[in-house]
Protein backbone atom coordinates (compact mmCIF):
# COMPACT_ATOMS: atom_id res chain seq x y z
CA UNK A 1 5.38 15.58 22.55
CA UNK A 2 7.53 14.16 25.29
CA UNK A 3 8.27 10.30 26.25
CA UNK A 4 6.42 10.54 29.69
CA UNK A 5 3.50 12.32 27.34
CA UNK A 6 3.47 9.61 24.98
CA UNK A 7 3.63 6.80 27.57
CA UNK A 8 0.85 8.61 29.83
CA UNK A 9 -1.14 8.41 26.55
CA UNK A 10 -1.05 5.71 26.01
CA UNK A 11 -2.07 4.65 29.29
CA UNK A 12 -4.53 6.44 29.10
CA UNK A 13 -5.96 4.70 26.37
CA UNK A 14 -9.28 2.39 26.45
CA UNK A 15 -7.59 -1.78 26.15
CA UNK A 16 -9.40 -2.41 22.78
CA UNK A 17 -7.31 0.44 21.61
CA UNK A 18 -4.15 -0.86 22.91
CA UNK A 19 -4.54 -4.57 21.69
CA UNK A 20 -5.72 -3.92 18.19
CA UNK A 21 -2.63 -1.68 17.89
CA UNK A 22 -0.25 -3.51 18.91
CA UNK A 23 -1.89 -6.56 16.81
CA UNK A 24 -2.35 -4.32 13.70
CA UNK A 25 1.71 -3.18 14.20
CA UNK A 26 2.77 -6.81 13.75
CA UNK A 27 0.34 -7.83 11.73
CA UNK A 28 1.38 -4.92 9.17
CA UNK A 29 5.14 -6.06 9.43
CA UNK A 30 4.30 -9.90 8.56
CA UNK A 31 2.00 -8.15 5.55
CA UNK A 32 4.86 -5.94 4.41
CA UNK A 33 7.01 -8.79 4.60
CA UNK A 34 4.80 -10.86 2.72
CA UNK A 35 4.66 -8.15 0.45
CA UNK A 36 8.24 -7.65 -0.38
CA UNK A 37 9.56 -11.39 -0.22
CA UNK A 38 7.12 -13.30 -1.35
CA UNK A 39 5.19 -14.12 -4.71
CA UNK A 40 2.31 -11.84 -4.97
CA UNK A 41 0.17 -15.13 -5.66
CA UNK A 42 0.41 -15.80 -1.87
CA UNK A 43 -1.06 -12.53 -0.78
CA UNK A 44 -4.04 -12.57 -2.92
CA UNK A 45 -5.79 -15.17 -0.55
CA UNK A 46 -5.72 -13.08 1.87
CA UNK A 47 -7.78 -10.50 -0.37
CA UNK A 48 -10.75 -12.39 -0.54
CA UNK A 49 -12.99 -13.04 -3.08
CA UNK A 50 -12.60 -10.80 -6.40
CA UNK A 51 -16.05 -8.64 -7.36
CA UNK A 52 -17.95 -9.71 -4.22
CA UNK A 53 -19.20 -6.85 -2.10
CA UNK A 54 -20.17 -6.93 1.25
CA UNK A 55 -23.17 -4.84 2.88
CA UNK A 56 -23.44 -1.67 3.31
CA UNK A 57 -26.23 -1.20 5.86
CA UNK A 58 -25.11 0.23 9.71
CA UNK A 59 -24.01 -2.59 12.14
CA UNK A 60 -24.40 -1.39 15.60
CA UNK A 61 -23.32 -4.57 17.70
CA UNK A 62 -19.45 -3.98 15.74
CA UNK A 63 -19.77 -0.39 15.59
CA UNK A 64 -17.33 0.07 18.46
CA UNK A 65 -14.54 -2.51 17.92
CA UNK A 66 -14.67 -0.90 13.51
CA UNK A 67 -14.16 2.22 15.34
CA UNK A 68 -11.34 1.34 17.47
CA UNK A 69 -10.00 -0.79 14.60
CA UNK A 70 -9.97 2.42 12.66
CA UNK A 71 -7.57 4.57 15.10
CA UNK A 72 -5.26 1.08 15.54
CA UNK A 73 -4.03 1.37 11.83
CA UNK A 74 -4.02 5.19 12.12
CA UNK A 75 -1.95 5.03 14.95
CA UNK A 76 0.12 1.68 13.38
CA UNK A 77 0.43 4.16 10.67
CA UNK A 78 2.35 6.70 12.70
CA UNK A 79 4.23 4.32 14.75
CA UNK A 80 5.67 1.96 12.49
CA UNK A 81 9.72 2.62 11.47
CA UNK A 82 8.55 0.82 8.07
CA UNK A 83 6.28 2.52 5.40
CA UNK A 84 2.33 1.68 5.42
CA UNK A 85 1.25 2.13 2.40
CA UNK A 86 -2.71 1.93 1.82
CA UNK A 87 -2.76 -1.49 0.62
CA UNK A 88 -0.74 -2.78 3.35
CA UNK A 89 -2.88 -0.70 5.90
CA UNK A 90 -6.03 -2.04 4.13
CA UNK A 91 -4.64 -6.09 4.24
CA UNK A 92 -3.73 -5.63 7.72
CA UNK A 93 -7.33 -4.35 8.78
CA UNK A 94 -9.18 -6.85 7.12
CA UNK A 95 -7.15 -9.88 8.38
CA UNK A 96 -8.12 -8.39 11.86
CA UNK A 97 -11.80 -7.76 10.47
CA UNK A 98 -11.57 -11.40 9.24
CA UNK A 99 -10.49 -12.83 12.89
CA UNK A 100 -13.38 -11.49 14.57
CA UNK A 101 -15.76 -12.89 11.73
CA UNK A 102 -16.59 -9.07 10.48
CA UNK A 103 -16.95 -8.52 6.82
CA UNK A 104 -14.80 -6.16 4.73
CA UNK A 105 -14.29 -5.26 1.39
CA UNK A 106 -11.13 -4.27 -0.04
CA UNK A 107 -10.93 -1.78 -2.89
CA UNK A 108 -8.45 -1.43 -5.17
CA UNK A 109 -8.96 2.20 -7.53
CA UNK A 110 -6.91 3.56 -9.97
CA UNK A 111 -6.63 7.77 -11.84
CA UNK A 112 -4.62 9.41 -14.22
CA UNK A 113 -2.98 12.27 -12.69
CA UNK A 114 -1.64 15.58 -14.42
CA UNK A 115 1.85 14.48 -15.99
CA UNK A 116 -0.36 11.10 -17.50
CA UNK A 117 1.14 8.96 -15.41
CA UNK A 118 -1.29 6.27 -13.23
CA UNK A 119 -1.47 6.09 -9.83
CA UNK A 120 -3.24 3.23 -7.55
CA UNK A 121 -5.14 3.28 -3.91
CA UNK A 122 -6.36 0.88 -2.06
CA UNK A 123 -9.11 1.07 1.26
CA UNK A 124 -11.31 -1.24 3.29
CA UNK A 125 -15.08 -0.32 4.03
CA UNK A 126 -16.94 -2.63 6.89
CA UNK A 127 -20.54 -1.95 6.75
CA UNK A 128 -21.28 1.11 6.07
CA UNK A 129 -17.73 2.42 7.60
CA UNK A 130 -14.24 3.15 6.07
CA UNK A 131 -11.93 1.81 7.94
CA UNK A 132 -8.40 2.68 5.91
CA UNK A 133 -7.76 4.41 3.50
CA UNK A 134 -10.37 7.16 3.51
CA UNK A 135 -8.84 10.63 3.27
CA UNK A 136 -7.91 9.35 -0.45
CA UNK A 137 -10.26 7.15 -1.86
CA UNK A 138 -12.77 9.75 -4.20
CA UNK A 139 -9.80 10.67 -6.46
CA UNK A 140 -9.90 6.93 -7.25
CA UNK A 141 -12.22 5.06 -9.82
CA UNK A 142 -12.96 1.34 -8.44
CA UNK A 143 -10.71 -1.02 -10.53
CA UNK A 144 -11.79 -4.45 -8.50
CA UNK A 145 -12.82 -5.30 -5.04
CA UNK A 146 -12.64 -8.20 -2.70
CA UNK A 147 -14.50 -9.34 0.14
């Protein structure tokens, strides 16, 4: 895809689109930051309340800003020059859930893959939508959540 593609993309592009992506790319570099530097004691605020689910039922009045929410961290995903892993994509989102006063519940899931080693995934659902973290999450049994 060429430059005057890209930019004529994203142009192109409705403005909820635009801000929640560029929010979500520097929100995702303060939570990798966070991440890396600091204690993890400092993050888990941000992960809400352990074992406290959120509902599930359709929302139509935030339908379209969960949607649009949903291609920002794919496309923060794509765009960023620093790895996004799931649990950073899944913070980021539900910081920006959080701001517009839009629950979300983070889960964190665990398996046992075929050499017996353990491997972890994380993904937010808002309402009755996944926002991150999706193509993954049923190879995962549900170790905690937070909302």
């Amino acid at each position: 895809m060429s430059i005057l593609h890209k930019i004529k993309s994203f142009f192109d592009t409705p403005a909820i689109l635009k801000i929640l992506f560029v929010k979500a790319w520097f929100l995702s570099a303060i939570v990798k930051f966070t991440l890396i530097f600091l204690p993890f004691k400092k993050v888990m605020d941000w992960q809400g309340k352990l074992n406290v689910d959120t509902p599930v039922v359709p929302d139509q009045a935030s339908l379209k800003f969960r949607q649009s929410l949903q291609s920002a961290m794919r496309l923060c995903d794509k765009y960023t020059f620093w790895k996004t892993e799931c649990y950073t994509q899944a913070l980021t989102a539900k910081i920006l859930l959080n701001s517009k006063g839009l629950p979300g519940t983070l889960y964190i899931g665990f398996r046992k893959d075929e050499q017996g080693g353990y491997g972890g995934h994380a993904w937010l659902r808002s309402y009755n939508m996944i926002i991150t973290g999706f193509k993954e999450m049923e190879k995962f049994q549900v170790h905690s959540f937070y909302s």
